[in-house]
Protein backbone atom coordinates (compact mmCIF):
# COMPACT_ATOMS: atom_id res chain seq x y z
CA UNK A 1 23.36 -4.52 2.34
CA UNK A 2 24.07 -2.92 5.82
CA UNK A 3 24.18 0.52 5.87
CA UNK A 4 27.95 0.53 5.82
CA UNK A 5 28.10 -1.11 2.53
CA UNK A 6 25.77 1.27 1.39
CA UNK A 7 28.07 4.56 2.47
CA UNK A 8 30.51 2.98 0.88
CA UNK A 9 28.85 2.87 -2.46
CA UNK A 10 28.79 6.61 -3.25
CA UNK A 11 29.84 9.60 -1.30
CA UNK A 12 27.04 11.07 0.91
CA UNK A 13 24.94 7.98 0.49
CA UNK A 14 22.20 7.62 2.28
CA UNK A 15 19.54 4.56 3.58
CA UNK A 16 15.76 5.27 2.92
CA UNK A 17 13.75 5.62 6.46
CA UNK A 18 11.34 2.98 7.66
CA UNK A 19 7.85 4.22 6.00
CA UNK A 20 6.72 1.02 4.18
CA UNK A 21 3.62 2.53 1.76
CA UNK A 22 1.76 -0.70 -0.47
CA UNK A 23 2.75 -1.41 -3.69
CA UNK A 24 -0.55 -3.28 -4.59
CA UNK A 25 -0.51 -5.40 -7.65
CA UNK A 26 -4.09 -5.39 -7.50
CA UNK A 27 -3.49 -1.25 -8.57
CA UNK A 28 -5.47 -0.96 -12.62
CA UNK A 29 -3.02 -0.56 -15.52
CA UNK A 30 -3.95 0.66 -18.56
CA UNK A 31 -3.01 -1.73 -21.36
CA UNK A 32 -1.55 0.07 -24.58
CA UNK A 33 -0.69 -1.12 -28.34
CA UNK A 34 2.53 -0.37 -30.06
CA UNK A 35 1.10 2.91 -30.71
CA UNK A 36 0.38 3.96 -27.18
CA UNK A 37 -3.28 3.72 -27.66
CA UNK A 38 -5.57 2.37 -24.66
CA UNK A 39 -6.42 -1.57 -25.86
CA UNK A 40 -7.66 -2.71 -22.41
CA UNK A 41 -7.21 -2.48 -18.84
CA UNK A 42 -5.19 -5.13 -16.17
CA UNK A 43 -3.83 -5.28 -12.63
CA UNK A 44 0.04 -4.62 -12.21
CA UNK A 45 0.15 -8.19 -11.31
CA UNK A 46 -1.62 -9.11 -14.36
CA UNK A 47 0.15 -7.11 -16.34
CA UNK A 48 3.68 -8.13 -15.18
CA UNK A 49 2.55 -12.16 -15.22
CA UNK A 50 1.47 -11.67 -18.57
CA UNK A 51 3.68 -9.75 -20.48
CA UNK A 52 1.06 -7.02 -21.17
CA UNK A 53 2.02 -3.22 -22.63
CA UNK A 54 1.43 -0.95 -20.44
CA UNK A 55 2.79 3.13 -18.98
CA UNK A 56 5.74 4.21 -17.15
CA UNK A 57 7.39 7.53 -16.02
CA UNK A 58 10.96 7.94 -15.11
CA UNK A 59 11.84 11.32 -13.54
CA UNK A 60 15.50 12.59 -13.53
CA UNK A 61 15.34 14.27 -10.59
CA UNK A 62 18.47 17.12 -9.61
CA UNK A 63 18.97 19.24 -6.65
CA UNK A 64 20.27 22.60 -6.36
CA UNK A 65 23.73 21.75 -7.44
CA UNK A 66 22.34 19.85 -10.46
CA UNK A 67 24.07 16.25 -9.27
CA UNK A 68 21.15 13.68 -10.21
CA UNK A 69 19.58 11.20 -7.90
CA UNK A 70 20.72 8.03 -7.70
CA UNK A 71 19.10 4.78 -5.77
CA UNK A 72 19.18 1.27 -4.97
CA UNK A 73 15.66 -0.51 -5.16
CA UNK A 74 14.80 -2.71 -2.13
CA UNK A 75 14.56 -6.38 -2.70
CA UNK A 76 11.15 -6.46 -2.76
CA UNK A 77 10.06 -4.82 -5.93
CA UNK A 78 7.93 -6.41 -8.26
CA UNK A 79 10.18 -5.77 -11.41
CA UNK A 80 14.35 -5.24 -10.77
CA UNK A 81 14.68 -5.58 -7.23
CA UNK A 82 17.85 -4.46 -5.80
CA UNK A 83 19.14 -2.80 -9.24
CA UNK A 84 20.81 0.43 -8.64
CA UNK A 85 18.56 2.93 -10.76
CA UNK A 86 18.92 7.24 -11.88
CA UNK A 87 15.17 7.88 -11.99
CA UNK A 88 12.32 8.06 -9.82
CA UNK A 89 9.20 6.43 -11.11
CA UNK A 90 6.67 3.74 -11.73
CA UNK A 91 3.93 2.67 -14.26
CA UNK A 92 0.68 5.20 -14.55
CA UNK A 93 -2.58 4.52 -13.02
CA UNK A 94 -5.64 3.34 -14.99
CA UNK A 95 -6.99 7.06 -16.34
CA UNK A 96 -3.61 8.56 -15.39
CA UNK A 97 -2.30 11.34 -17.45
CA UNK A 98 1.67 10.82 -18.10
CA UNK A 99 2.21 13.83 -16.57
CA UNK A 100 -0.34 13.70 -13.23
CA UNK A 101 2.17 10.31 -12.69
CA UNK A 102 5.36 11.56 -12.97
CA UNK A 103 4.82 14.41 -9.90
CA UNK A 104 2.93 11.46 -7.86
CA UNK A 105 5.71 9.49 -8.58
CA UNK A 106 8.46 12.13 -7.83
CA UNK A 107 6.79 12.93 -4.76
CA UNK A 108 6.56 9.25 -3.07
CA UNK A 109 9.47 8.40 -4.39
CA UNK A 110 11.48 11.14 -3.11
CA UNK A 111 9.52 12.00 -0.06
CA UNK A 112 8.43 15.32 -0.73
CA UNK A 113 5.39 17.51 -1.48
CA UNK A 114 5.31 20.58 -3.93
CA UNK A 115 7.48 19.66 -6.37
CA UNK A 116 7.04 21.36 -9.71
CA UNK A 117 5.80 20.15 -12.58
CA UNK A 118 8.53 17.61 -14.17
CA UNK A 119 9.46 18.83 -17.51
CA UNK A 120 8.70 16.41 -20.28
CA UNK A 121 11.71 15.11 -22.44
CA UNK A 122 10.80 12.57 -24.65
CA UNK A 123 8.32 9.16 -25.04
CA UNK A 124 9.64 6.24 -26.32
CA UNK A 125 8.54 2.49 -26.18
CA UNK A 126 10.93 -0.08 -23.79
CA UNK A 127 10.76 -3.62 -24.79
CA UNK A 128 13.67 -5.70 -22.75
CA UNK A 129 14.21 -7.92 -19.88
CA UNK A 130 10.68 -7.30 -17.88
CA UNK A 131 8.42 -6.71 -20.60
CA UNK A 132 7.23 -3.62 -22.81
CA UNK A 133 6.05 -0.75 -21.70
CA UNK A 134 5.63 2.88 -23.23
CA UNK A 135 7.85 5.17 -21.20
CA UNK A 136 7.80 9.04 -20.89
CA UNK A 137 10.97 10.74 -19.57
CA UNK A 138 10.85 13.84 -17.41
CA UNK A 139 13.45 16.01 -15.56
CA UNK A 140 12.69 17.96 -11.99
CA UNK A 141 14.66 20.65 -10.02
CA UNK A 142 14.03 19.09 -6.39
CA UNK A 143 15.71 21.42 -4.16
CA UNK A 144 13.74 19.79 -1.20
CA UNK A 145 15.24 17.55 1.25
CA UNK A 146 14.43 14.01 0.41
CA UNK A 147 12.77 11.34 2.65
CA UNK A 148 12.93 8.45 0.06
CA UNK A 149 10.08 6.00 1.04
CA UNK A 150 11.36 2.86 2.43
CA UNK A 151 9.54 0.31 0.32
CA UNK A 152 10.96 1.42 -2.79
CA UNK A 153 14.63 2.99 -2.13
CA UNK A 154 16.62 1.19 -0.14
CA UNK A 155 19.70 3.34 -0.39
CA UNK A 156 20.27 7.18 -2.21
CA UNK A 157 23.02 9.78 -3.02
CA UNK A 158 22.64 12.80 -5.42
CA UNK A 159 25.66 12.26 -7.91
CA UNK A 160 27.71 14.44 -10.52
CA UNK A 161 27.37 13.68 -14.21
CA UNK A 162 30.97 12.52 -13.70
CA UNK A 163 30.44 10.05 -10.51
CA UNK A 164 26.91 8.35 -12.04
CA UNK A 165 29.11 7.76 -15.49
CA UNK A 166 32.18 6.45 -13.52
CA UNK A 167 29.44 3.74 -11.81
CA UNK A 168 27.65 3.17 -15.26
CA UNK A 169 29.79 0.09 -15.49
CA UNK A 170 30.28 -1.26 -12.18
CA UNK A 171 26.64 -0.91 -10.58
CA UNK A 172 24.14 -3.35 -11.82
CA UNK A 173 21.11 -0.83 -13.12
CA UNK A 174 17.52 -1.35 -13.88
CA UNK A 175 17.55 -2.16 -17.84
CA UNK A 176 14.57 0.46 -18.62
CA UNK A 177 15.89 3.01 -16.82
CA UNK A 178 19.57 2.91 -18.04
CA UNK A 179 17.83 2.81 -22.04
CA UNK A 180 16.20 5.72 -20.71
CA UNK A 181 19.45 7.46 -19.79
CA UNK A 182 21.01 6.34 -22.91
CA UNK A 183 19.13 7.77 -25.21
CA UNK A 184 19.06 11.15 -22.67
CA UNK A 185 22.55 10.90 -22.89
CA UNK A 186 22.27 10.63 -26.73
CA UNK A 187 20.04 13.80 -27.28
C-alpha cells in the first residue's frame, strides 16, 4: 500500500520508518497445555508449522488523549501478515514471564523506551485460524512519541473508541487480536 493509501485509511495515519529488527523463527517458545502449564519447549517456526500451544501478549496501548493504537502488519509476518491489528505484541520467550514480554513487546513495537509497566487485564486461551495459544491482555499509557519498527508495522494512527469501532467492520483484523478486544469490549 503506498503511503497515500495508507493516509487515507485513518486520520493522522502514519507509515512505520525503515529499521528492519529479525524476527527469527529459530527464537525458543515455550510449549504450554490447555492449562497453561510448561509441556516442552520449540522454535517459533516449529511451533507455528506444527500447530503447537504456546504464549502471547497483546498490549492496548493509549496516548495521552486515551485514542488506542491502531496498525497494519507488514506482509512479511509469520502469522496474519498485512491484517490491520489494535494491540502491540508477540508470543513470550522461552523463560519469559508474561509480564517481562508485554513491556519488551510494547517497547519494539512502538519504538520507545521507559514505558511503564502494562497493566494486566485478563488471560484467556485463543484457539482459531493460526493455531492456539494462551494469551494475556494488558493496557499501557504511552504518552511517548512512537517510532513503530518497520518490520512489524507497516502503517499506524492512534484512534477514538468511536473511529476503531466504525473500522471494526470494514478493516480486515488479526483474528486473536480482535477475540482479544471482544471480550475487552465485553468486560
Amino acid at each position: 500500500m503506498s503511503d497515500q493509501a495508507a493516509s487515507n485509511e485513518a486520520p493522522g495515519g502514519h507509515a512505520a520508518d525503515d529499521r528492519t529488527p529479525p524476527q527469527p523463527a529459530d527464537e525458543l517458545l515455550d510449549i504450554v497445555d490447555e492449562q497453561d502449564r510448561v509441556v516442552g519447549r520449540a522454535t517459533r517456526g516449529e511451533s507455528y508449522a506444527r500447530g503447537l500451544r504456546h504464549r502471547c501478549v497483546f498490549v492496548l496501548a493509549r496516548d495521552a488523549e486515551g485514542r488506542i493504537f491502531v496498525h497494519r502488519r507488514t506482509p512479511g509476518k509469520l502469522v496474519f501478515p498485512s491484517r490491520h491489528d489494535m494491540f502491540v505484541g508477540g508470543v513470550v520467550g522461552s523463560g519469559e514471564s508474561y509480564d517481562e514480554a508485554a513491556r519488551r513487546e510494547a517497547e519494539e513495537e512502538l519504538g520507545v523506551s521507559g514505558l511503564p509497566a502494562p497493566e494486566p487485564l485478563f488471560r484467556f486461551l485463543y484457539e482459531g485460524p493460526g493455531g492456539s495459544w494462551w494469551s494475556a491482555v494488558y493496557e499501557v499509557r504511552c504518552e511517548l512519541p512512537v517510532n513503530p519498527q518497520a518490520s512489524e508495522v507497516a502503517w499506524h494512527a492512534f484512534l477514538t473508541e468511536a473511529e476503531l469501532e466504525e473500522r471494526l467492520g470494514e478493516w480486515e483484523w488479526v483474528p486473536d487480536g480482535f477475540e482479544a478486544y471482544r471480550r475487552l469490549r465485553g468486560r
